[in-house]
C-alpha atoms as a PDB file:
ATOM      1  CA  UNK A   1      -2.230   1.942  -8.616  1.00  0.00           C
ATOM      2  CA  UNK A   2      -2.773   5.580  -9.616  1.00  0.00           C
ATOM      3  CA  UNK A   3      -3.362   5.794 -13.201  1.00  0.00           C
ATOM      4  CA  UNK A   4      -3.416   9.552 -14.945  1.00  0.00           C
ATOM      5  CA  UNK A   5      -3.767  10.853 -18.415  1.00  0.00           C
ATOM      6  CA  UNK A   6      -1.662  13.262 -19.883  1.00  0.00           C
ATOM      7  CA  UNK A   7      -0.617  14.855 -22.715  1.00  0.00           C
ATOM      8  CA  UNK A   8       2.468  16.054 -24.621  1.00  0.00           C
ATOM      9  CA  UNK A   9       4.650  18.173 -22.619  1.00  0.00           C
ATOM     10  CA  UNK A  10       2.619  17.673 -19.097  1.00  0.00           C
ATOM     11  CA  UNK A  11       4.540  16.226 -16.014  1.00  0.00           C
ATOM     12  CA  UNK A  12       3.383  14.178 -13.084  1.00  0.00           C
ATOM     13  CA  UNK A  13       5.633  14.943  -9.861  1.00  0.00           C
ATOM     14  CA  UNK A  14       6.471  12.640  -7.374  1.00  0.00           C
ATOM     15  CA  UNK A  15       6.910  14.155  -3.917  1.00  0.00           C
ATOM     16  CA  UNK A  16       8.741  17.839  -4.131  1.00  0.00           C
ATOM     17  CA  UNK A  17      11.610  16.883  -6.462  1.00  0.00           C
ATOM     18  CA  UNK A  18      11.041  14.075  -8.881  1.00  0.00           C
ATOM     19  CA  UNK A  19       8.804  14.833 -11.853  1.00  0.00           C
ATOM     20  CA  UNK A  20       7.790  12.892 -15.163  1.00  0.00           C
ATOM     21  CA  UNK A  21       7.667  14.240 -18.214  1.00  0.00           C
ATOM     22  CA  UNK A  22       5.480  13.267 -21.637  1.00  0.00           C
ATOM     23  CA  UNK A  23       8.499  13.944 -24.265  1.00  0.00           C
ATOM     24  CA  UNK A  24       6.881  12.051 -27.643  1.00  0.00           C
ATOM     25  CA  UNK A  25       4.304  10.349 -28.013  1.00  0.00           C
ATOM     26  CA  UNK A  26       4.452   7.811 -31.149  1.00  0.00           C
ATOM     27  CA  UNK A  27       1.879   5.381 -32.536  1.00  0.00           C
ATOM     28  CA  UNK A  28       1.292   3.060 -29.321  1.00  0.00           C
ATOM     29  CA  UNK A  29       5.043   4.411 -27.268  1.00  0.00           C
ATOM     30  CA  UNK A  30       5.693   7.216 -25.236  1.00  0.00           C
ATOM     31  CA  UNK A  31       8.524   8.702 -24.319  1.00  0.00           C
ATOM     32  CA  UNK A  32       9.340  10.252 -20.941  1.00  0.00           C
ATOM     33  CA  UNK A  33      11.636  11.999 -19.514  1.00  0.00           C
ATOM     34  CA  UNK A  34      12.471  11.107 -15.926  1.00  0.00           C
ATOM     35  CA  UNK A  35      13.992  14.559 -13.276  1.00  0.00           C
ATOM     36  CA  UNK A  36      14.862  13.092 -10.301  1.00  0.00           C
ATOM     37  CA  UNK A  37      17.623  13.639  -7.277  1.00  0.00           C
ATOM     38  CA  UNK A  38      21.319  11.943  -8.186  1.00  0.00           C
ATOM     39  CA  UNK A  39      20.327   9.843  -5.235  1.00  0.00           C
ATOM     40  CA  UNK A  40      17.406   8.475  -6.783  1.00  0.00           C
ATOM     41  CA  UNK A  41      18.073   5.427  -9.002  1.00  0.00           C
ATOM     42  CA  UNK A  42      15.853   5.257 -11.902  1.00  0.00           C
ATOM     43  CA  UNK A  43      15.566   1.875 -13.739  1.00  0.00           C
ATOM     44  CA  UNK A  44      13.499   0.383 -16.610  1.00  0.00           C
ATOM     45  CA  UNK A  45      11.786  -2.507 -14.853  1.00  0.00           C
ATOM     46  CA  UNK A  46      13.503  -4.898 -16.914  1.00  0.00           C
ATOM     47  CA  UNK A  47      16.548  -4.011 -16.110  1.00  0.00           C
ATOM     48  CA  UNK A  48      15.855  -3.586 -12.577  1.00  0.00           C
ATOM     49  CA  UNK A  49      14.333  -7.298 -12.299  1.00  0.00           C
ATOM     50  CA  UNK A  50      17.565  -8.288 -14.220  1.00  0.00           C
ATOM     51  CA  UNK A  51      19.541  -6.840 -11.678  1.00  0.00           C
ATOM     52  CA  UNK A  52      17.541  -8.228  -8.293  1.00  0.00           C
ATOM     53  CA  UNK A  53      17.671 -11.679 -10.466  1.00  0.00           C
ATOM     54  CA  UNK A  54      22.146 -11.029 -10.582  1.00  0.00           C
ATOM     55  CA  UNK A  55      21.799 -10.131  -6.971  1.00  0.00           C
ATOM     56  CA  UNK A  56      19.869 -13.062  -6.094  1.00  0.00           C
ATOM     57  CA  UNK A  57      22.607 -15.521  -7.778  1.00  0.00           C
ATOM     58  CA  UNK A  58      25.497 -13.613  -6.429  1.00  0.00           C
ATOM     59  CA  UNK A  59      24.513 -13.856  -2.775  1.00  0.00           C
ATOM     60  CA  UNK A  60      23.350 -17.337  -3.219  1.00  0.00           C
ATOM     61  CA  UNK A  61      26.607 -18.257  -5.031  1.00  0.00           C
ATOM     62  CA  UNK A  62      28.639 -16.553  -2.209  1.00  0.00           C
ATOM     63  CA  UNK A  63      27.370 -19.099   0.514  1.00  0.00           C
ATOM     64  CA  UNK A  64      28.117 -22.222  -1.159  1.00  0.00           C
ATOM     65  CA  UNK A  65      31.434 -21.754  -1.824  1.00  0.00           C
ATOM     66  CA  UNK A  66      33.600 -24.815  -1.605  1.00  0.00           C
ATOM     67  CA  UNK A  67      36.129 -24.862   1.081  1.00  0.00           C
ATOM     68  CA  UNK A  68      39.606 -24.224  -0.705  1.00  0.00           C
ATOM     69  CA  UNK A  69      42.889 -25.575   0.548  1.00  0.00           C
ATOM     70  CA  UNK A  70      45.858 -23.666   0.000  1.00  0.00           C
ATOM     71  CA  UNK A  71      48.106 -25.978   2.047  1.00  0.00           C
ATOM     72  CA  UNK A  72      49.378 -23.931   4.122  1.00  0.00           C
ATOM     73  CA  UNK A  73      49.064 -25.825   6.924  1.00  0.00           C
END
């Protein structure tokens, strides 16, 4: 892990078009703002765990579906 300092209003880039900036800093939070590519999804890691965790239960869901007859036959 790369860990850097930096102060109000100073970025961090990531690669040539995704950068991180300090916005606020406020007792013990910081805000930042995140400028990154449409393509790029962007997540708070809560959120992003909450949505691998959906994910997980969806596709596990999906394959034990009972069988469902519709008599048709």
């Amino acid at each position: 892990m790369l860990i850097l300092s930096r102060k109000l209003n100073e970025k961090i880039m990531i690669g040539d078009d995704i950068s991180i900036s300090i916005i606020e800093i406020r007792g013990d939070q910081v805000k930042i703002g995140v400028d990154a590519p449409k393509s790029v999804k962007v997540f708070r890691r809560e959120v992003f765990d909450a949505i691998m965790e959906e994910n997980r239960a969806a596709a596990e869901s999906s394959a034990t579906l009972p069988e469902v007859n519709l008599g048709l036959e």
